[in-house]
Protein backbone atom coordinates (compact mmCIF):
# COMPACT_ATOMS: atom_id res chain seq x y z
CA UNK A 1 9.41 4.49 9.58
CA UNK A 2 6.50 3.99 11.57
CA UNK A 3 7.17 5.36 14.47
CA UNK A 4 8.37 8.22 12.42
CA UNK A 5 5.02 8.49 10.97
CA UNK A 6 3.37 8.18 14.38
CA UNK A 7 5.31 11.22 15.66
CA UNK A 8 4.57 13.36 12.99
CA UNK A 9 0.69 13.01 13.86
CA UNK A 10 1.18 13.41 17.67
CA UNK A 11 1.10 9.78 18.14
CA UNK A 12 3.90 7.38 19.63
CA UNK A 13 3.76 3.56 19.48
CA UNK A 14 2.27 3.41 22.96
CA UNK A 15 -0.88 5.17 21.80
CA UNK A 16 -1.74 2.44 19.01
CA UNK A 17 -2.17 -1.38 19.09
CA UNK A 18 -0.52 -2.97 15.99
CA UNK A 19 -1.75 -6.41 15.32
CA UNK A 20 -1.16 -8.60 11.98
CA UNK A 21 -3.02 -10.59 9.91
CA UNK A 22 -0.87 -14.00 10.24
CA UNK A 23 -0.05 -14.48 13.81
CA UNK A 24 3.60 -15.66 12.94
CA UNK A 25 5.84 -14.95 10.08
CA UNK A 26 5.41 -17.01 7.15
CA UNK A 27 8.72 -18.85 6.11
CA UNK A 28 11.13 -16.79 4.62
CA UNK A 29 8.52 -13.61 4.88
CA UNK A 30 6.38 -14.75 1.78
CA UNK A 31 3.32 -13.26 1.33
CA UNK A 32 0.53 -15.21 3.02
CA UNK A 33 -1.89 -17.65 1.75
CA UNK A 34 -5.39 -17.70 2.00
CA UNK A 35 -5.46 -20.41 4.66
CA UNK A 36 -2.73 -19.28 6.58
CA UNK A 37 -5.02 -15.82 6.68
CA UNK A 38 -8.51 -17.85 6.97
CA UNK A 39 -6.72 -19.57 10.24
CA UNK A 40 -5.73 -16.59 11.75
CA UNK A 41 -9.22 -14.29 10.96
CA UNK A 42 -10.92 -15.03 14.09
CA UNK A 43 -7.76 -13.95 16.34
CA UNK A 44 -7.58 -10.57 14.76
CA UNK A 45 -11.63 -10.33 15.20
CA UNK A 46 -11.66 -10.91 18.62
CA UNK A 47 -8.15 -8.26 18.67
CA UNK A 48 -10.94 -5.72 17.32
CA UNK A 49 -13.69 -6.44 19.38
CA UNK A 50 -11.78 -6.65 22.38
CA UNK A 51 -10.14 -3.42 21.73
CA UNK A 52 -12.90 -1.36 20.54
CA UNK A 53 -11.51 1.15 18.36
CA UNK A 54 -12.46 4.09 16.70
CA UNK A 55 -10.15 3.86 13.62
CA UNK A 56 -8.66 1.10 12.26
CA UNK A 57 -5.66 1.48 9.74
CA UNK A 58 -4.75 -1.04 7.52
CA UNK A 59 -1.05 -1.53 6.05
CA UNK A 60 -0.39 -2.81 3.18
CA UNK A 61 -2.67 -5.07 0.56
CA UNK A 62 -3.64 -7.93 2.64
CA UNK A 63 -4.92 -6.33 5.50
CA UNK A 64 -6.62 -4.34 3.41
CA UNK A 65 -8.52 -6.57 1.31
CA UNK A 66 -9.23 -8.77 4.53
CA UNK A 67 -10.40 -6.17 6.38
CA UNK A 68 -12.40 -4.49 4.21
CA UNK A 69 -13.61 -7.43 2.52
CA UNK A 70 -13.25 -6.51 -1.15
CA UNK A 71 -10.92 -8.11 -3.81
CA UNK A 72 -9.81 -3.96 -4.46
CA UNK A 73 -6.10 -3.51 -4.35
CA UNK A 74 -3.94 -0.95 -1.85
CA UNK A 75 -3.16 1.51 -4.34
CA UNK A 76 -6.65 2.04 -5.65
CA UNK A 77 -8.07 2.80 -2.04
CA UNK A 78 -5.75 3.71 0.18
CA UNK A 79 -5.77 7.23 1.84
CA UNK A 80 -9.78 7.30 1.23
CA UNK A 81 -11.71 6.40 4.63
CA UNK A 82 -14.44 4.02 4.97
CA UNK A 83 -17.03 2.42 7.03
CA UNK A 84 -16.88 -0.80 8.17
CA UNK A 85 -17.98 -3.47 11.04
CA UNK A 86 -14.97 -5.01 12.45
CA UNK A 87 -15.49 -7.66 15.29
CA UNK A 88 -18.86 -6.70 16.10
CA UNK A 89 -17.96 -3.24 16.12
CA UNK A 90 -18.60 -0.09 13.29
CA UNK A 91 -15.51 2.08 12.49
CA UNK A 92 -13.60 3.97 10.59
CA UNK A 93 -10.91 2.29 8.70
CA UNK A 94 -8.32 3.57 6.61
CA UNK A 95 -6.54 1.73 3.90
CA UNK A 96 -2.48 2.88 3.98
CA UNK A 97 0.46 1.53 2.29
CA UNK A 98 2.68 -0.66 3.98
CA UNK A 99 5.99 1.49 5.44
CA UNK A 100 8.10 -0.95 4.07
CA UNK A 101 6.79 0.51 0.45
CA UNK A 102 7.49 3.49 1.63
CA UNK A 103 11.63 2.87 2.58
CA UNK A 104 11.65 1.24 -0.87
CA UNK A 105 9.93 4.16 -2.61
CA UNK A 106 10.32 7.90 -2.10
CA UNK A 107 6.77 8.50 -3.50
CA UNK A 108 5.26 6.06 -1.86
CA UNK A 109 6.55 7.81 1.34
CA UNK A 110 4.72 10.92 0.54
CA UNK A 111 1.62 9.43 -0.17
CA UNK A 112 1.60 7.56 3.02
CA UNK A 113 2.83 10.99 4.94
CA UNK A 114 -0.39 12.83 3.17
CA UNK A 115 -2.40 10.00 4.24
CA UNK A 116 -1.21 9.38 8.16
CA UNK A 117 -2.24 13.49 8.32
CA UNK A 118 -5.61 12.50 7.85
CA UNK A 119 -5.59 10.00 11.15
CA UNK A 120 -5.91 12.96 14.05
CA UNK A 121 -9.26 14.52 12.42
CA UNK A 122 -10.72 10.94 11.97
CA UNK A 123 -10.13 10.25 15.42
CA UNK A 124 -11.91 13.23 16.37
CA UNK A 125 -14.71 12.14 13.88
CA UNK A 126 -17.73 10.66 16.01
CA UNK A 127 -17.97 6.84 15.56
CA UNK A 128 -20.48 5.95 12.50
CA UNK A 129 -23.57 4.41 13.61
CA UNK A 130 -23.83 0.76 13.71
CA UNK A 131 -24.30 -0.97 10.14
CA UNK A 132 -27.50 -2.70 9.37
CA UNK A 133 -27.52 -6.57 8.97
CA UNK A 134 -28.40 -8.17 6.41
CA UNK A 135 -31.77 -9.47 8.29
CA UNK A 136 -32.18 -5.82 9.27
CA UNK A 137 -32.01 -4.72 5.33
CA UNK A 138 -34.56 -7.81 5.03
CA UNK A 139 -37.01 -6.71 7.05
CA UNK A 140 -36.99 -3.12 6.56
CA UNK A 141 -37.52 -4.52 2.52
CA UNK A 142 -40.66 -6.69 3.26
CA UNK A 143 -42.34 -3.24 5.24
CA UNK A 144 -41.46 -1.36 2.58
CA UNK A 145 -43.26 -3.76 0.02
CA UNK A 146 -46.47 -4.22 2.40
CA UNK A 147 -46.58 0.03 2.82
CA UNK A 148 -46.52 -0.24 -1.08
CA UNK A 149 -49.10 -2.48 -1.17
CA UNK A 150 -52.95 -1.49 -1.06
CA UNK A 151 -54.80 -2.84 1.62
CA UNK A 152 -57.34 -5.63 0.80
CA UNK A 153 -60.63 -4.45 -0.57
CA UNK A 154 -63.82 -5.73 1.18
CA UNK A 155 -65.36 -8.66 -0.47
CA UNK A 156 -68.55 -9.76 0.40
CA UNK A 157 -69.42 -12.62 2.38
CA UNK A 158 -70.87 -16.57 1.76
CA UNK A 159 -74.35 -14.68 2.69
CA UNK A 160 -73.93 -11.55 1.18
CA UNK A 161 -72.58 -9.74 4.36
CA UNK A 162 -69.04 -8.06 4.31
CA UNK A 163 -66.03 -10.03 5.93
CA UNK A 164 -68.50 -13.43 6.54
C-alpha cells in the first residue's frame, strides 16, 4: 500500500527514509508503551537530524502524537501540515493515517490518497524558518517590557544637583 501510495505522487521507496518509533517490534505487534517509546526517542532524533529533511510524514497515531508533541489524536489532524523542530531541525510535518488503516478501511484509503497528493507541493514549499526557543521568546519578552517602560525621570541629587 505504501509503495502504491509513493508511486502515485512520483515517489518510489528509494526516494524516502522510513524510520519507526520503537526500534523493534513489540511482542505480538501491540501497540507500544510509553517507555518502550521514551527509550527509543533519542534514536529517531538523531534519524532526523542526521537526515535533514524537508518534510516529515507521520503514520499512524503514535508517531504522530510523538512527533508533534501533542496528546491530539490521528484523525483530528491528519492531512493538515504543520511546523515543527525535529532533531534540531524546523520542518514541515504531516500527520497521515497509518496504510494498514487504509487496507482495513476503504475510506480511510481515500483520505490517505487525498492526503499523500499534498506531499509533492510541500516538498517544493521552502523550509520554514527556524522556531524560536523558549529563551529566545524570553528575551524578546523582557525588551518588549523595558521598550514599554518609561525611562527614569531625573531626580535630583544629595546636593541639589541632577544625577549626584
Amino acid at each position: 500500500m505504501l509503495n502504491q501510495l509513493l508511486e502515485e505522487i512520483g515517489l518510489s521507496r528509494e526516494d524516502v527514509f522510513i524510520c519507526n518509533v520503537l526500534k523493534s517490534r513489540p511482542p505480538n505487534n501491540r501497540d507500544p508503551q510509553p517507555g518502550e517509546i521514551s527509550a527509543c526517542e533519542p534514536y529517531l532524533w538523531e534519524q532526523v537530524r542526521l537526515i535533514e529533511p524537508r518534510v516529515v510524514c507521520t503514520l499512524g497515531n503514535f508517531a504522530t502524537k510523538l512527533l508533534t508533541g501533542s496528546p491530539t489524536g490521528i484523525t483530528r489532524v491528519r492531512g493538515t501540515p504543520q511546523i515543527h523542530e525535529l532533531g534540531g531541525r524546523t520542518v514541515h510535518l504531516l500527520p497521515l493515517f497509518h496504510p494498514a488503516a487504509a487496507l482495513r478501511t476503504p475510506a480511510v484509503k481515500e483520505q490517505l490518497r487525498a492526503d499523500f497528493a499534498t506531499i509533492p507541493a510541500l516538498l517544493q514549499e521552502a523550509l520554514p524558518a527556524p522556531l524560536p526557543s523558549a529563551a529566545e521568546i524570553a528575551e524578546e519578552e523582557v525588551r518588549e517590557e523595558m521598550a514599554e517602560q518609561p525611562p527614569p525621570a531625573d531626580q535630583l541629587g544629595f546636593f541639589g544637583d541632577p544625577g549626584s
